[in-house]
PDB file of N, CA and C in Angstrom:
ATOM      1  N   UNK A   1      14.109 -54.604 -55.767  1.00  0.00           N
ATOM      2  CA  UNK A   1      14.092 -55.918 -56.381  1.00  0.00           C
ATOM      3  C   UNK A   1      13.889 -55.772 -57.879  1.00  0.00           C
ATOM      4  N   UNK A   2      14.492 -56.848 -58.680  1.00  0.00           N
ATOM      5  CA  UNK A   2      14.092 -56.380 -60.154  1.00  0.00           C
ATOM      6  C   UNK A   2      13.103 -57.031 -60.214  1.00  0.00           C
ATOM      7  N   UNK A   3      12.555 -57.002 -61.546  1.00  0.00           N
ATOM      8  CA  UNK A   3      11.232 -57.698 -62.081  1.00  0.00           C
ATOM      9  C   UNK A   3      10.837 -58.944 -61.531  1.00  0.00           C
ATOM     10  N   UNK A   4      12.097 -59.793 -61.552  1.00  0.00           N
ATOM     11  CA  UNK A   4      11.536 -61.371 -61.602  1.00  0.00           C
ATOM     12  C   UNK A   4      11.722 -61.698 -60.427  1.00  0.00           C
ATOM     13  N   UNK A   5      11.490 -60.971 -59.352  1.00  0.00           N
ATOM     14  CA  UNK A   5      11.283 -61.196 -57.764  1.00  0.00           C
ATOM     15  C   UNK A   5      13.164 -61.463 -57.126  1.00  0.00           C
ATOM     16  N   UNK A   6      14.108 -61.349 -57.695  1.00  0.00           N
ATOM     17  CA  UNK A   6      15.512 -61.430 -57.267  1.00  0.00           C
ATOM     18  C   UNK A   6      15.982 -60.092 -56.750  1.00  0.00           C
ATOM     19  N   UNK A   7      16.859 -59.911 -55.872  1.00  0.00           N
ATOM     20  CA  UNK A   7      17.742 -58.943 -55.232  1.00  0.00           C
ATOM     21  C   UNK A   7      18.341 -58.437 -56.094  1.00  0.00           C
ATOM     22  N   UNK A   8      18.447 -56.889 -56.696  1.00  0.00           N
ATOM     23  CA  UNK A   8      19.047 -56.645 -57.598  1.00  0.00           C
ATOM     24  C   UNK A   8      20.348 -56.234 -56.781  1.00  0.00           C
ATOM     25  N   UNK A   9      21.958 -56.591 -57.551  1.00  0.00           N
ATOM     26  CA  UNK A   9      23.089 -57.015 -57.275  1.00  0.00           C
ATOM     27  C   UNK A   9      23.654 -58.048 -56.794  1.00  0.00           C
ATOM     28  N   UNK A  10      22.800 -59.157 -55.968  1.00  0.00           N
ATOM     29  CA  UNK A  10      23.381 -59.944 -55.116  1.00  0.00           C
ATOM     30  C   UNK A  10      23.052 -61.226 -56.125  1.00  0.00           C
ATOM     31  N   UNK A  11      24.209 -61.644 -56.543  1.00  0.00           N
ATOM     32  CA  UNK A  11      24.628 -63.135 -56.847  1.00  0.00           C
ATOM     33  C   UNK A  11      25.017 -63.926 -55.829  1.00  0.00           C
ATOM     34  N   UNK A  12      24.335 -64.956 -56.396  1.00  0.00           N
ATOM     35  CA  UNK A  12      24.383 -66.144 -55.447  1.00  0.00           C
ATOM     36  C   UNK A  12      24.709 -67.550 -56.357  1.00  0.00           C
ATOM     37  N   UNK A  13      26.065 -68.264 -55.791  1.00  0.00           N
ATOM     38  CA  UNK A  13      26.350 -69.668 -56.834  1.00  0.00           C
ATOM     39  C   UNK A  13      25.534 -70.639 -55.539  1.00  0.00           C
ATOM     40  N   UNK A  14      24.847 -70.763 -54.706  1.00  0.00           N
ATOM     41  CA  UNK A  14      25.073 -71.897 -53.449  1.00  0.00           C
ATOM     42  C   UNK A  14      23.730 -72.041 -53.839  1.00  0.00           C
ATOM     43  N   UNK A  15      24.176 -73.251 -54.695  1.00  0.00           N
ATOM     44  CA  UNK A  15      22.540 -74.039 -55.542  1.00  0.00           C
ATOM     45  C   UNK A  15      21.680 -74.969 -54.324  1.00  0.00           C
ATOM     46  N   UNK A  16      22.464 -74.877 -53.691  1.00  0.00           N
ATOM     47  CA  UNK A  16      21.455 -75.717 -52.649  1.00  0.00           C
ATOM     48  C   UNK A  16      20.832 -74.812 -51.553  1.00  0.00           C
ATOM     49  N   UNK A  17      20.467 -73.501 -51.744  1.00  0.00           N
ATOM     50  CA  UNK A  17      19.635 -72.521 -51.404  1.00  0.00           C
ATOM     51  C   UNK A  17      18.380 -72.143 -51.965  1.00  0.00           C
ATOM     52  N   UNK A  18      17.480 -72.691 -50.694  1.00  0.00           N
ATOM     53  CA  UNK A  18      16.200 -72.438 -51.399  1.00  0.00           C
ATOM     54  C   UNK A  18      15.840 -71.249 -51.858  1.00  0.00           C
ATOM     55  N   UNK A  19      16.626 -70.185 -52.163  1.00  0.00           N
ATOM     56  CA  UNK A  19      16.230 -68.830 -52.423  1.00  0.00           C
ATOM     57  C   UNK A  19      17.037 -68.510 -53.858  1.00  0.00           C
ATOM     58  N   UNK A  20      18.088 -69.504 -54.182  1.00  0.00           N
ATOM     59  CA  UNK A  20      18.706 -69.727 -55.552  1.00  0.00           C
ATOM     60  C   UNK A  20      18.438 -69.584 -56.736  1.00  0.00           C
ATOM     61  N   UNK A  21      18.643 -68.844 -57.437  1.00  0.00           N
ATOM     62  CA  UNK A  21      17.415 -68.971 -58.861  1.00  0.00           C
ATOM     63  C   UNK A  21      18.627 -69.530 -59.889  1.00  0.00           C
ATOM     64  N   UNK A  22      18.041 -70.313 -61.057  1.00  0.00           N
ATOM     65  CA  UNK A  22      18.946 -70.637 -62.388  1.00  0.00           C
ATOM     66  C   UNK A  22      19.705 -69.761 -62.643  1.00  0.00           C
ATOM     67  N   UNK A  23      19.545 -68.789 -62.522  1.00  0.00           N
ATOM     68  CA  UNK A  23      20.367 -67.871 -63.043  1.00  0.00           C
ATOM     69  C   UNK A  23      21.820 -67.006 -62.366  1.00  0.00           C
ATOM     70  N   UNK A  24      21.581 -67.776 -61.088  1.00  0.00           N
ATOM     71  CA  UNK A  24      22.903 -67.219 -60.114  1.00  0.00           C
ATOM     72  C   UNK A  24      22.097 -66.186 -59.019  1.00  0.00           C
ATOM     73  N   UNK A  25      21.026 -65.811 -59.219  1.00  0.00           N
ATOM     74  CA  UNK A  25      20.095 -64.851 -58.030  1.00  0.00           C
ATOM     75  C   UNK A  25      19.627 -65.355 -56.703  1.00  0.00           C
ATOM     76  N   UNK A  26      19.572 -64.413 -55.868  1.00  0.00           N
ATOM     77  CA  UNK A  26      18.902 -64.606 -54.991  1.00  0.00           C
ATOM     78  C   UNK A  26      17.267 -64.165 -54.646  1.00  0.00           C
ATOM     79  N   UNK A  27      16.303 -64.570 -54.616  1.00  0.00           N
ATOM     80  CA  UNK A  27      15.448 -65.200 -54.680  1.00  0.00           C
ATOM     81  C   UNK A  27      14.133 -64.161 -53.335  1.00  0.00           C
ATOM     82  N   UNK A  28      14.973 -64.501 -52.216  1.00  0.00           N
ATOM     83  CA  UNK A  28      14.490 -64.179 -51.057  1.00  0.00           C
ATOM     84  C   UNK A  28      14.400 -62.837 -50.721  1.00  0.00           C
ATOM     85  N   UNK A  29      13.336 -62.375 -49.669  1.00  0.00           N
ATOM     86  CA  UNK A  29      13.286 -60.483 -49.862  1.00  0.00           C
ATOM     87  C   UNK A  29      14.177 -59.891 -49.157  1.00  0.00           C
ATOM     88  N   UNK A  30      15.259 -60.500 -48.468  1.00  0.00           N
ATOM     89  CA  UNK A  30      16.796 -59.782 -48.435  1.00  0.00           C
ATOM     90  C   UNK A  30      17.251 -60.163 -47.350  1.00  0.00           C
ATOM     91  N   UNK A  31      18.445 -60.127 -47.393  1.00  0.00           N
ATOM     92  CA  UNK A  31      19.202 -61.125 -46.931  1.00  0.00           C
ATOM     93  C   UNK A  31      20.299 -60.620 -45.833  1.00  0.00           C
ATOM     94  N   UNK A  32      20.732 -61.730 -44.903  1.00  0.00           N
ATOM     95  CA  UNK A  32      21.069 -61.258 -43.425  1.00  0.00           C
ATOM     96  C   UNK A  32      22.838 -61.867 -43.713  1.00  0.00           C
ATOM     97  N   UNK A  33      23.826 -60.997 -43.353  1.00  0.00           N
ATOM     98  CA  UNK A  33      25.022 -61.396 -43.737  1.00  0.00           C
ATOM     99  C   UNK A  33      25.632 -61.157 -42.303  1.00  0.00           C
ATOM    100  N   UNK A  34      26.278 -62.580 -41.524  1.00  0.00           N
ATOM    101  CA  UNK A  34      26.614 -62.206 -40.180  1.00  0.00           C
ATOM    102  C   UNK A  34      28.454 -62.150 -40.502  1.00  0.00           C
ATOM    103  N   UNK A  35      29.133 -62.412 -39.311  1.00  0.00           N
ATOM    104  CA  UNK A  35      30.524 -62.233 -39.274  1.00  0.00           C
ATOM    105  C   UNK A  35      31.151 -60.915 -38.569  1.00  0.00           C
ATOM    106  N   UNK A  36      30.496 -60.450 -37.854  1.00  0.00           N
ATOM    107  CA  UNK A  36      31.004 -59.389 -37.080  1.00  0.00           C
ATOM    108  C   UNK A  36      32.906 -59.281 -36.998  1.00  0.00           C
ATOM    109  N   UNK A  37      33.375 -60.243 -36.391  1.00  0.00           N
ATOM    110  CA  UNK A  37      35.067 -60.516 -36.911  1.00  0.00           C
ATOM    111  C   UNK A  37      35.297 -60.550 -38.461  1.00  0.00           C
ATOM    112  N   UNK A  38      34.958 -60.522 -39.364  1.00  0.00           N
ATOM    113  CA  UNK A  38      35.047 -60.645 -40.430  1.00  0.00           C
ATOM    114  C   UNK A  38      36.231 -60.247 -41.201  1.00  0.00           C
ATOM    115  N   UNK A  39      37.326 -61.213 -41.137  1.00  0.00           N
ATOM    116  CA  UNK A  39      38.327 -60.528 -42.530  1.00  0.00           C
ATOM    117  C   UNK A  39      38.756 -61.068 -43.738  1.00  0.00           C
ATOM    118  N   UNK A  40      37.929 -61.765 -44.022  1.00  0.00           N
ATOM    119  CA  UNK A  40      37.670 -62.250 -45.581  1.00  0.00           C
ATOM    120  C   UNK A  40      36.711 -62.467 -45.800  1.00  0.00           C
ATOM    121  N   UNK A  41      36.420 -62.813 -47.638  1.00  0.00           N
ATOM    122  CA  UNK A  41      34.887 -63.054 -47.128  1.00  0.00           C
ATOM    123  C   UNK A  41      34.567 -64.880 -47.103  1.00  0.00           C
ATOM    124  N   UNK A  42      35.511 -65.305 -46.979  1.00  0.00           N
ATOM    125  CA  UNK A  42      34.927 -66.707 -46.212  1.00  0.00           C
ATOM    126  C   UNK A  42      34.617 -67.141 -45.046  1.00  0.00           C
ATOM    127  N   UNK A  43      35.178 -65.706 -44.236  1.00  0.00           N
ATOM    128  CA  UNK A  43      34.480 -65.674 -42.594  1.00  0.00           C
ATOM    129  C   UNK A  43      33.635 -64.950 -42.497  1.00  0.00           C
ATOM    130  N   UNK A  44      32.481 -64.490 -43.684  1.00  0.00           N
ATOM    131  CA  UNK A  44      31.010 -64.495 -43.360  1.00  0.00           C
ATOM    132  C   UNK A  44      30.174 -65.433 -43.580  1.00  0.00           C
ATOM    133  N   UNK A  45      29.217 -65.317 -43.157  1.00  0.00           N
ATOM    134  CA  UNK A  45      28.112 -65.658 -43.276  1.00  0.00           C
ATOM    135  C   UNK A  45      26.736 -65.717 -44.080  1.00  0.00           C
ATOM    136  N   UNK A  46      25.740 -66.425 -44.622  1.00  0.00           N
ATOM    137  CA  UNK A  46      24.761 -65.307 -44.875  1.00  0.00           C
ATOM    138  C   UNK A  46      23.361 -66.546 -44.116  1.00  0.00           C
ATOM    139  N   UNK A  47      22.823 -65.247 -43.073  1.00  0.00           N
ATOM    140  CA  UNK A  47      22.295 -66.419 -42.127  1.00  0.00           C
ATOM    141  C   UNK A  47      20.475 -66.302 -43.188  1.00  0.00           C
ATOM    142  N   UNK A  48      20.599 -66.313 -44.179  1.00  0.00           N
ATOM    143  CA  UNK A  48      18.887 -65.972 -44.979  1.00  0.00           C
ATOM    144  C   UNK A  48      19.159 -67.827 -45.316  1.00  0.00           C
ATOM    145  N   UNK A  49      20.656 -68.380 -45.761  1.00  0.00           N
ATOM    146  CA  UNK A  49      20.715 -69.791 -46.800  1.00  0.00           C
ATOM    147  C   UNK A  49      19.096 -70.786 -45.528  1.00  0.00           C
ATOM    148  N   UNK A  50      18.361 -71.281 -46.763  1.00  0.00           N
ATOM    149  CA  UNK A  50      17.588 -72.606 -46.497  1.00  0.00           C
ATOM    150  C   UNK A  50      17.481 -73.774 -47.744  1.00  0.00           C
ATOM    151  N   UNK A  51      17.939 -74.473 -46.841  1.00  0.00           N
ATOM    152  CA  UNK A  51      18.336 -75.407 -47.413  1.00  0.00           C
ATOM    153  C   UNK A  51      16.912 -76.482 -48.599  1.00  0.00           C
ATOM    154  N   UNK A  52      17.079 -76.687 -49.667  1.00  0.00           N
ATOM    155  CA  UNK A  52      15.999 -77.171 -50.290  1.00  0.00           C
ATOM    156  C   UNK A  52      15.502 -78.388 -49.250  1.00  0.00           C
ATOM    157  N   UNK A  53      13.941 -78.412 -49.557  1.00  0.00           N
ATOM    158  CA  UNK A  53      13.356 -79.460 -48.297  1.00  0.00           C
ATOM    159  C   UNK A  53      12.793 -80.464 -49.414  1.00  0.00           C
TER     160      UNK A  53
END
């Protein structure tokens, strides 16, 4: 993780993730990417998204 508690490499635009940071980061201590069939990447998943409450 870098300094400011984010996943170092993993950008994230999906602002309505509670794990989202201003800056395009993800937030959360790491993250679960499903899609076993997977052949693009809009047929994954990432099952960590929570939604702001």
């Amino acid at each position: 993780m870098e300094n400011n508690k984010t996943l170092q490499g993993i950008l994230c635009t999906v602002t309505e993730c509670h794990y989202h940071t201003k800056d395009d980061k993800c937030s959360a201590n790491s993250i679960k990417v499903n899609g076993d069939c997977a052949k693009t990447s809009c047929e994954t998943e990432c099952q960590t998204f929570k939604p702001h409450c």
